[in-house]
Protein backbone atom coordinates (compact mmCIF):
# COMPACT_ATOMS: atom_id res chain seq x y z
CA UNK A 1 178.82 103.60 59.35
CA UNK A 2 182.18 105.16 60.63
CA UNK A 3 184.86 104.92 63.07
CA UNK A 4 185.64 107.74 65.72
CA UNK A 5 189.38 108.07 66.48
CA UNK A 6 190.45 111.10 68.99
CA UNK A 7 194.27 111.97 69.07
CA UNK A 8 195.81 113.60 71.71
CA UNK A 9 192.65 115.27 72.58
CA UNK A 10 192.65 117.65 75.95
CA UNK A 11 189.77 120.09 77.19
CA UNK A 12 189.96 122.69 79.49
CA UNK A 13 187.87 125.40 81.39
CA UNK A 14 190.07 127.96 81.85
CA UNK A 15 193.21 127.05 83.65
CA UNK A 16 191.19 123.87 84.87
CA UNK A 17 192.34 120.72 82.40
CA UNK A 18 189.73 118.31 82.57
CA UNK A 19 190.39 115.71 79.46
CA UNK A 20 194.06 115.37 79.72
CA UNK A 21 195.23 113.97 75.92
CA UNK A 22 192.91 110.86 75.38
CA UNK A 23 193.65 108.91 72.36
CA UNK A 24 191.30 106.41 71.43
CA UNK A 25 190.02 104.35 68.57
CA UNK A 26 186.63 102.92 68.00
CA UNK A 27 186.06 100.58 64.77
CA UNK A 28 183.09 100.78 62.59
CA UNK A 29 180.34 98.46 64.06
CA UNK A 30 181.93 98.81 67.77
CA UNK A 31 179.80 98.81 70.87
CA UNK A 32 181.78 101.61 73.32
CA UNK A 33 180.95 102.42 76.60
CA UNK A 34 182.65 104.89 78.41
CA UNK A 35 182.11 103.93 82.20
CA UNK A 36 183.61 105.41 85.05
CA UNK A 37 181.91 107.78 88.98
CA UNK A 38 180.50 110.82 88.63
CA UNK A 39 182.98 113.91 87.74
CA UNK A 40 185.61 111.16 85.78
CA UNK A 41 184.51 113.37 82.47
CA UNK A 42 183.23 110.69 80.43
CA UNK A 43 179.80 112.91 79.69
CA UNK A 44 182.53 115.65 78.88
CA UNK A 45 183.60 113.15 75.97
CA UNK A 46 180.78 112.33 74.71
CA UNK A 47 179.70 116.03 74.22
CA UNK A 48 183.42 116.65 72.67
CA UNK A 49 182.58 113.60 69.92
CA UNK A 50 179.29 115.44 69.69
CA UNK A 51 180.20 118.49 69.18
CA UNK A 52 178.60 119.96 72.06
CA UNK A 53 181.56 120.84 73.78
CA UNK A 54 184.75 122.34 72.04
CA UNK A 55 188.17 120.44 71.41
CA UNK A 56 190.92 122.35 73.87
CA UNK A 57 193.70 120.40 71.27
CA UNK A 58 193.97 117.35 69.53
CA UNK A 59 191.76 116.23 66.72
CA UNK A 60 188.25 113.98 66.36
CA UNK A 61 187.96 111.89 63.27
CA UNK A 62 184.73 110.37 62.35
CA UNK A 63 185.60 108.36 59.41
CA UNK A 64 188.44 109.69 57.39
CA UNK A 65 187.01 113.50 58.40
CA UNK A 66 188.46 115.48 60.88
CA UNK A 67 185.49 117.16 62.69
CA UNK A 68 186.96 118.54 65.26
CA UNK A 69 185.56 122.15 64.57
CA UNK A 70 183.12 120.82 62.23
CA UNK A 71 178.96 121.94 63.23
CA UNK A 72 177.30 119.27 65.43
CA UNK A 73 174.81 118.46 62.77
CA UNK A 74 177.05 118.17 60.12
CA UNK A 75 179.04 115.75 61.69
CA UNK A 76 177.48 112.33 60.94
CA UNK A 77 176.49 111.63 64.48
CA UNK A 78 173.26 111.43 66.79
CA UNK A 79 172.38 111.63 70.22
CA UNK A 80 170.01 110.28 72.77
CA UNK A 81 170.33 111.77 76.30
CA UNK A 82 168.80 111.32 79.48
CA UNK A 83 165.37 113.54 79.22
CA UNK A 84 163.42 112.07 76.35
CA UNK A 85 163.15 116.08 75.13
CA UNK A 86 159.51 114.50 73.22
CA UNK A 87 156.92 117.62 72.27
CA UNK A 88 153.92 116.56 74.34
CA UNK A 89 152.11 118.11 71.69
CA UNK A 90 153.01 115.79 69.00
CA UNK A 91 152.32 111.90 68.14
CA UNK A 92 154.95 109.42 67.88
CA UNK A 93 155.12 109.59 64.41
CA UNK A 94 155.07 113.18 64.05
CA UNK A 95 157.89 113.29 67.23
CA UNK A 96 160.23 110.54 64.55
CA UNK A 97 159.55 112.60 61.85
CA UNK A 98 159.91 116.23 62.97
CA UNK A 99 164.05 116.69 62.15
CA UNK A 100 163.23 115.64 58.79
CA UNK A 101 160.63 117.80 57.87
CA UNK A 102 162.50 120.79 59.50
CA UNK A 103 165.59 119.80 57.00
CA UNK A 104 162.94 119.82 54.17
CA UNK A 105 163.36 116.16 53.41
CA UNK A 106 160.49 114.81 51.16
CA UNK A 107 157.35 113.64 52.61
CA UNK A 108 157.25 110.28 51.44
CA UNK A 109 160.94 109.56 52.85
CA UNK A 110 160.17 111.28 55.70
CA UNK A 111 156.89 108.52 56.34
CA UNK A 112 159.29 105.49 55.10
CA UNK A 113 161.83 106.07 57.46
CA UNK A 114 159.21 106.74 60.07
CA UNK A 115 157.83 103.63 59.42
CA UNK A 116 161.24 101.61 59.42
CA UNK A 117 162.17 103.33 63.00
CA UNK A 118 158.51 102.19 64.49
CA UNK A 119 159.30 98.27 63.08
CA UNK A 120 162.83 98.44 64.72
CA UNK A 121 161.65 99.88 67.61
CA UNK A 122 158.45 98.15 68.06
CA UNK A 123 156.62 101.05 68.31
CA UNK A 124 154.11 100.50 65.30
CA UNK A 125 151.06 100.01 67.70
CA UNK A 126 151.73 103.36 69.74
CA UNK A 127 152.27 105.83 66.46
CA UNK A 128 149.48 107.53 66.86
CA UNK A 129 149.94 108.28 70.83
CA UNK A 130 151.29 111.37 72.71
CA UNK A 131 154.11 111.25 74.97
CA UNK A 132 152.48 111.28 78.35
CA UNK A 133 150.31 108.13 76.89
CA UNK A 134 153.72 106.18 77.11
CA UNK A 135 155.46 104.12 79.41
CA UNK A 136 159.21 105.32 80.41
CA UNK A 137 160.72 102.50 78.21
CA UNK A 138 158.42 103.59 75.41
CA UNK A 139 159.43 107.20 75.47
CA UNK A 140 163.27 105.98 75.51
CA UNK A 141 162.29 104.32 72.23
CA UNK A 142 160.69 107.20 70.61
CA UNK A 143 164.22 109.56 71.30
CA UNK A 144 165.98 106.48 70.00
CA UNK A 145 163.89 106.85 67.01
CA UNK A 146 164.51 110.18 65.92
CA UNK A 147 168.01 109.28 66.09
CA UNK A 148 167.57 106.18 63.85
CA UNK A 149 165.65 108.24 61.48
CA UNK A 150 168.67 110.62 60.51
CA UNK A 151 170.18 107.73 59.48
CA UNK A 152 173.87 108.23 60.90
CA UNK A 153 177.35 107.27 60.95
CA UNK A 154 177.56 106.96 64.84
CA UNK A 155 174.70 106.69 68.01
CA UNK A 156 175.94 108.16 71.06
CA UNK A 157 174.12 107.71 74.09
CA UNK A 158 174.56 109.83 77.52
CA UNK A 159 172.93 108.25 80.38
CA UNK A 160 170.01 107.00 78.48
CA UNK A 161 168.33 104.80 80.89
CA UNK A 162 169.43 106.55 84.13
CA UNK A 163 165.31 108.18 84.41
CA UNK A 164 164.22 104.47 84.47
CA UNK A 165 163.02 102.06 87.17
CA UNK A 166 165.45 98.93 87.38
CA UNK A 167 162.66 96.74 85.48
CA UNK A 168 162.88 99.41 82.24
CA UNK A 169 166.68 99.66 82.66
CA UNK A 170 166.58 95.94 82.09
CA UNK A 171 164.51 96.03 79.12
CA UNK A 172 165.78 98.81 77.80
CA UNK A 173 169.52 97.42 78.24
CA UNK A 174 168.02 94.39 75.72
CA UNK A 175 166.60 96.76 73.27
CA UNK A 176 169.57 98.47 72.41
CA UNK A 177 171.89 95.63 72.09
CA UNK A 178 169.46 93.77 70.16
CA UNK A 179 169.29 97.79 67.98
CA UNK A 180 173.00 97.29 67.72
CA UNK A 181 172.51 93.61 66.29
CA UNK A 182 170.77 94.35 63.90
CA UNK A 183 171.75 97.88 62.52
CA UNK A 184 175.07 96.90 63.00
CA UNK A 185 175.95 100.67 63.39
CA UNK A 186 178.90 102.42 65.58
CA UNK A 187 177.70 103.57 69.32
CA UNK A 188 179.11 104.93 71.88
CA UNK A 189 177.61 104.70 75.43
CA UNK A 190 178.12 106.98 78.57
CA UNK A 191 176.98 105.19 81.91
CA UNK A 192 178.49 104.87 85.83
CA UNK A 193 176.50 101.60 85.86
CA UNK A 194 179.29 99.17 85.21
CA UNK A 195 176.48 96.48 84.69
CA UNK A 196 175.19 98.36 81.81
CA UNK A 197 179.16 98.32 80.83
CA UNK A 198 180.08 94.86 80.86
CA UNK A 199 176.45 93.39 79.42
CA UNK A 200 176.17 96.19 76.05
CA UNK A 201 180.06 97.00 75.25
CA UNK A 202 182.21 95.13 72.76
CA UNK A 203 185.19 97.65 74.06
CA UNK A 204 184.90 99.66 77.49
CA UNK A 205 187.10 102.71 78.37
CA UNK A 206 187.52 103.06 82.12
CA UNK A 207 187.63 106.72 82.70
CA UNK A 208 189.01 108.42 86.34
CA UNK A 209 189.40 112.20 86.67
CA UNK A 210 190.05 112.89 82.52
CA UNK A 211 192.21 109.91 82.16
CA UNK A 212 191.92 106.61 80.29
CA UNK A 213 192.99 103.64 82.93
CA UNK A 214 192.21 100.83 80.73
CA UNK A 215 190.84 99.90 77.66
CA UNK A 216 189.59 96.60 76.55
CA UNK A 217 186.46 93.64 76.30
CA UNK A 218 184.46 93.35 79.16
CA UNK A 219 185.93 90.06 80.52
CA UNK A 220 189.13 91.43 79.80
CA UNK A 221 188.86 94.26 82.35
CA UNK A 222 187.16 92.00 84.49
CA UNK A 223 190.40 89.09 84.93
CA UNK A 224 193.12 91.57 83.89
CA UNK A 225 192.46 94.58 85.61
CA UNK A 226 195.33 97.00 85.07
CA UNK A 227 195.53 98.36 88.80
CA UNK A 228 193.17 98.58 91.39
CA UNK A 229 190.78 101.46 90.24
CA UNK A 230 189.73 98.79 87.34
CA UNK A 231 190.04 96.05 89.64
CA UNK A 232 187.42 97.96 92.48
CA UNK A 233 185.20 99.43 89.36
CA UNK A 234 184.73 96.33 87.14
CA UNK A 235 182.69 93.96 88.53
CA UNK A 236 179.72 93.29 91.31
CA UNK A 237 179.99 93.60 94.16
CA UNK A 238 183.27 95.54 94.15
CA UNK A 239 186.51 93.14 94.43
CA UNK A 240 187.50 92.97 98.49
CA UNK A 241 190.93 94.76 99.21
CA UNK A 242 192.87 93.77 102.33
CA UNK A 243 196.62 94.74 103.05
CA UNK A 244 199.22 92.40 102.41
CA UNK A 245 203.07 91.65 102.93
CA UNK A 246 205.20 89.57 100.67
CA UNK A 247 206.82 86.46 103.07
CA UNK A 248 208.47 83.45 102.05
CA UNK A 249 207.77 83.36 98.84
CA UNK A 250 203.78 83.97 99.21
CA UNK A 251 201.44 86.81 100.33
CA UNK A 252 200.67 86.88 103.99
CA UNK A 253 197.12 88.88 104.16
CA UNK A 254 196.74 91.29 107.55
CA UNK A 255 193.31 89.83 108.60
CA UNK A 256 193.56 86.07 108.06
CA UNK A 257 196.52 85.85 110.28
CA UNK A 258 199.73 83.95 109.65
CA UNK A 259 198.90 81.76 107.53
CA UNK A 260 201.28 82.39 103.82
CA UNK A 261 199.49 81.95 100.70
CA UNK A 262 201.91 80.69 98.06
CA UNK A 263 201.20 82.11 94.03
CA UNK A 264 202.93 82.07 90.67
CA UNK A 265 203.89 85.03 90.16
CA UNK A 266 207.50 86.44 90.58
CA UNK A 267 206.82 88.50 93.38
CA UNK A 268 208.71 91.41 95.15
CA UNK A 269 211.09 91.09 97.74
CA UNK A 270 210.04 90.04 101.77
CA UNK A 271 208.77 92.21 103.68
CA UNK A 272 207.19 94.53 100.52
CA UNK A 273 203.04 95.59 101.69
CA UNK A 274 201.57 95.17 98.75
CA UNK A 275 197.29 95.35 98.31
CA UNK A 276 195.46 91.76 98.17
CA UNK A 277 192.69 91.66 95.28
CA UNK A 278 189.95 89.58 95.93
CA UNK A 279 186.72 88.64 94.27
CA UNK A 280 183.69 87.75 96.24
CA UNK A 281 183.10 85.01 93.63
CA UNK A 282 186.01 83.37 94.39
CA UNK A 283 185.26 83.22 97.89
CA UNK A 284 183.71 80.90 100.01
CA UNK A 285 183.14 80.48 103.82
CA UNK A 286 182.83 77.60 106.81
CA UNK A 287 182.29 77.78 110.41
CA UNK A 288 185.71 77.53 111.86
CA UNK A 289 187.86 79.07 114.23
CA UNK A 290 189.55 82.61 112.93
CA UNK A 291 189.11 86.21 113.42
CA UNK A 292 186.37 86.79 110.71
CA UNK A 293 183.08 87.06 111.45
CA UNK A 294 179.67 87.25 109.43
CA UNK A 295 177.78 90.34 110.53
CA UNK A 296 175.13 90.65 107.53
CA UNK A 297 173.75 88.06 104.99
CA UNK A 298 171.59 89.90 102.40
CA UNK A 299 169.56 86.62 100.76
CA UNK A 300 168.36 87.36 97.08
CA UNK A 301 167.10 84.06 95.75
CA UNK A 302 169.52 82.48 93.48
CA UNK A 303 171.92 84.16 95.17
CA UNK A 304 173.70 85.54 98.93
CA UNK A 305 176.14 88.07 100.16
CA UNK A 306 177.39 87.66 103.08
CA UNK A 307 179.39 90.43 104.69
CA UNK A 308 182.59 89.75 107.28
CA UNK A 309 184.37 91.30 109.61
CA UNK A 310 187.61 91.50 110.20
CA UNK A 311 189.12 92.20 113.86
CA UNK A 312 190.12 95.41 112.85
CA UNK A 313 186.69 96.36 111.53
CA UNK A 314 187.27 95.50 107.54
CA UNK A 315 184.52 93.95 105.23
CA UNK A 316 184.73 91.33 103.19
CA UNK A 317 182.02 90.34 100.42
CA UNK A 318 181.37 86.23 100.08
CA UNK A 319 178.83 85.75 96.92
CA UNK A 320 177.59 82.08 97.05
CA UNK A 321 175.00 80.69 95.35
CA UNK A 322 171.61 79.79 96.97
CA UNK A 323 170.10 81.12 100.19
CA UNK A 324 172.93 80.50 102.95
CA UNK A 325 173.18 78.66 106.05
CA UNK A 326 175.68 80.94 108.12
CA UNK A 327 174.20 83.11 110.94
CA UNK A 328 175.27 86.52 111.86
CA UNK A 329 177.73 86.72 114.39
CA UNK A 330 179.79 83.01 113.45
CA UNK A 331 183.27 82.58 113.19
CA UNK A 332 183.95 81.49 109.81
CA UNK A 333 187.09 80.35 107.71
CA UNK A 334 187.55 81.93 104.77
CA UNK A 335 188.84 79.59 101.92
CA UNK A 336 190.10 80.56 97.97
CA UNK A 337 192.42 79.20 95.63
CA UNK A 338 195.49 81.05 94.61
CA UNK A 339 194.37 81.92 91.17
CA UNK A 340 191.95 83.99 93.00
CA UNK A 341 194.41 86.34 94.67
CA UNK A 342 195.15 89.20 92.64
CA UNK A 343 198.25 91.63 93.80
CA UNK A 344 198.56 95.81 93.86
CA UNK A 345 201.69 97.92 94.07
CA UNK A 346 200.89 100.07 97.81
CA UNK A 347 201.90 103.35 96.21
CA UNK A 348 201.34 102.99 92.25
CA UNK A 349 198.26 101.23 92.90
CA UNK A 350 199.54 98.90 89.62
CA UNK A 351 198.80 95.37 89.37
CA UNK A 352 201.52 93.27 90.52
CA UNK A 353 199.55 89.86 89.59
């Protein structure tokens, strides 16, 4: 088991720069997910750590070794991607076990560690199946498996449940943090689903257009975003954003009218539009007089979102808990505490408070 560290590390395509000097550190044992919409280059990497894609500058360290131009298979590391990649022709077993008999390993290690992969994986029962006699989740397992087999130094995943139906991605989700439980190995984890983020990762890297915005635990992300890309990315449904201006002392928000809500925080001076943060989990809503109104409720059991509109054709996201009693097209007050406002710099986009 190993560390990865990357300093300084860039990657370009000819005059396009895509991974502009990330410097990161993951710690032996560490759950990473790099999260982060489609194009942010958090795929690119992954393929960098791999090996798949060459270092522009900077330097990869796996361990104490710098691999930056070492060979992909000599570099400690495995990968699952998205396809499964199984031959059709082959059993499970003979699928776990094909990498080591190409690298001449011994027959009998070749069967234990076969053996050990199926246990882990649950996967003793199907051994003797082909590939298109598996479920989805079961053919995850199987690439999973040929990575456990090599036995290495760091798991890195790149989209590996994205081919799944939402049931499998559940499952799946369990089955490799229980994996990382119990193997208590080093893995890093490529996904846009920042679900699959904040329920696997001990550390997530938020990743925009080559660049590292924030770094931290999932709940740390989650109550002290560092501007508003982490603020909108972390969490579900997205945080609401509404304009603001600074007034006696408090934060008077555009669509809820006049009304001055007072918070803690030193704040800039009157008259500064700044962007209000809200969670729809700190919201809540009553029929009142005001200039909101519910257009949608979507009703999912333990759970409701109700969707607002402001007068000037905004939305706002209310989660409460249960089914809802608010019908579409009532006037509702919407009520929060200050601890639940959360403040952006209008240019920098930088968290204020």
């Amino acid at each position: 088991m190993s560390g990865v560290s990357l300093n300084s590390v860039y990657k370009n395509y000819g005059d396009v720069e895509v991974i502009h000097g990330i410097d990161l550190e993951i710690k032996e044992g560490e759950f990473c997910v790099f999260v982060g919409p489609s194009g942010c280059g958090k795929s690119t990497l992954l393929r960098m750590i791999a090996g798949l894609e060459e270092t522009t500058s900077g330097t990869i360290n796996i361990g104490p070794r710098d691999v930056t131009n070492v060979d992909p298979a000599d570099r400690g590391i495995a990968m699952v991607f998205q396809t499964y990649a199984l031959y059709p022709h082959m059993t499970v077993e003979q699928n776990l076990g094909f990498g080591l008999k190409m690298n001449k390993v011994p027959k009998s290690e070749i069967n234990e560690k076969v053996r050990n992969a199926a246990d882990i994986l649950r996967l003793t029962d199907y051994i003797h199946r082909k590939p298109k006699a598996l479920s989805g989740g079961q053919r995850q397992r199987v690439a999973i498996g040929r990575a456990i087999v090599r036995g290495p130094e760091v798991f890195l995943f790149d989209e590996p449940l994205s081919n799944l139906d939402a049931e499998l991605r559940v499952e799946m989700r369990v089955e490799i943090a229980r994996l990382h439980n119990e193997m208590d190995v080093t893995m890093i984890y490529v996904t846009h689903d920042q679900v699959e983020a904040m329920t696997l990762a001990d550390k997530i890297v938020v990743l925009r257009d080559g660049i590292v915005e924030q770094t931290g635990a999932p709940m740390e992300l989650y109550n002290n975003p560092a501007n508003k890309f982490v603020a909108g990315f972390i969490g579900s449904p997205s945080m609401n954003f509404l304009d603001g201006t600074i007034k006696d002392g408090g934060v008077q928000i555009g669509p809820l009218g006049d009304t001055i809500y007072k918070t803690s925080a030193t704040l800039p001076e009157d008259g500064t539009k700044v962007i209000v943060g809200l969670r729809p989990q700190d919201l809540s809503i009553e029929p009142g007089e005001s200039e909101l109104i519910t257009e949608l409720s979507e009703k999912l059991g333990g759970v409701t979102y109700d969707y607002l509109l402001t007068p000037t054709q905004e939305k706002i996201v209310v989660e409460t808990k249960g089914e809802g009693a608010i019908a579409p097209k009532t006037k509702v007050k919407l009520l929060f505490e200050e601890q639940a406002i959360y403040l952006f710099d209008r240019t920098t986009e930088a968290r204020i408070y």
